[in-house]
Protein backbone atom coordinates (compact mmCIF):
# COMPACT_ATOMS: atom_id res chain seq x y z
CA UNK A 1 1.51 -7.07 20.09
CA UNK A 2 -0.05 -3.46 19.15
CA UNK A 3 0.66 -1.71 16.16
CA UNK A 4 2.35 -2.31 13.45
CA UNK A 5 3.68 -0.31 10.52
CA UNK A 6 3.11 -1.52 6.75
CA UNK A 7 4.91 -1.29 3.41
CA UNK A 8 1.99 1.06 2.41
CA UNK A 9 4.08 3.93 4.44
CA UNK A 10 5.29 6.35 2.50
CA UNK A 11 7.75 7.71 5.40
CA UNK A 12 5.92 11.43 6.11
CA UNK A 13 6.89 10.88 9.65
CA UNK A 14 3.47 12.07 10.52
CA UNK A 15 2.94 9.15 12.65
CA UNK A 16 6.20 9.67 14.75
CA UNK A 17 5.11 13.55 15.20
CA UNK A 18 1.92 12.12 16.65
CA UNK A 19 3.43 9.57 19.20
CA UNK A 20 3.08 10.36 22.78
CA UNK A 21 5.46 7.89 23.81
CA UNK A 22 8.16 8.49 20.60
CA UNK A 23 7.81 4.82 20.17
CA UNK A 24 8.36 5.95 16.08
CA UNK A 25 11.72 5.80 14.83
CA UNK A 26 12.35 6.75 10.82
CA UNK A 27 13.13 3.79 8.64
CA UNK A 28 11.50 2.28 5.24
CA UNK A 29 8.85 2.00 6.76
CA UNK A 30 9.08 3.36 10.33
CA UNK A 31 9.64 1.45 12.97
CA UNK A 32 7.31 1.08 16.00
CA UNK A 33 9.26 0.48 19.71
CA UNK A 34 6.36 -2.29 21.28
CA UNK A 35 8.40 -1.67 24.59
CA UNK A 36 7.54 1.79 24.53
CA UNK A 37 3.92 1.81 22.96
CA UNK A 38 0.95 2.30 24.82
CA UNK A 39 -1.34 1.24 22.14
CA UNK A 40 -3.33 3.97 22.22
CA UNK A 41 -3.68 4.37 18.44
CA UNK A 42 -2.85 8.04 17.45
CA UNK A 43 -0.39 7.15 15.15
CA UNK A 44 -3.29 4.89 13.05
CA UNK A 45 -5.46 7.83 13.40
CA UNK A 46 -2.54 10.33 12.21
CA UNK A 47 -1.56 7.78 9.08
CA UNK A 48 -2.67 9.50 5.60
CA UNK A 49 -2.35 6.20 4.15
CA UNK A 50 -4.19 3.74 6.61
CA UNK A 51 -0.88 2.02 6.85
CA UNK A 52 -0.62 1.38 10.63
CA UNK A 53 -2.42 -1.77 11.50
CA UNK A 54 -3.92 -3.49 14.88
CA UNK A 55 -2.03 -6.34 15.34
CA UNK A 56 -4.22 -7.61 17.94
């Protein structure tokens, strides 16, 4: 499953500017493409407010 974005985001699009893969689209919250993610967690790492969660 991967990663998934929370209703703690605040939508500072930091996560999106972090994505190797642009598997980040803008929405409330953003929106993570599992087709396109690698799973390699820089957008967690990138989140100011820890709202990007392991799903697995």
């Amino acid at each position: 499953m991967g990663y998934k974005i929370t209703d703690k985001c605040i939508g500072c699009g930091s996560c999106a500017a972090q994505c190797p893969m642009g598997a980040i689209t803008e929405g409330t919250p953003y929106i993570i493409d599992h087709e396109k993610c690698i799973g390699c967690g820089s957008c967690a790492a990138q989140c100011p407010m820890q709202a990007i969660i392991n799903e697995d």
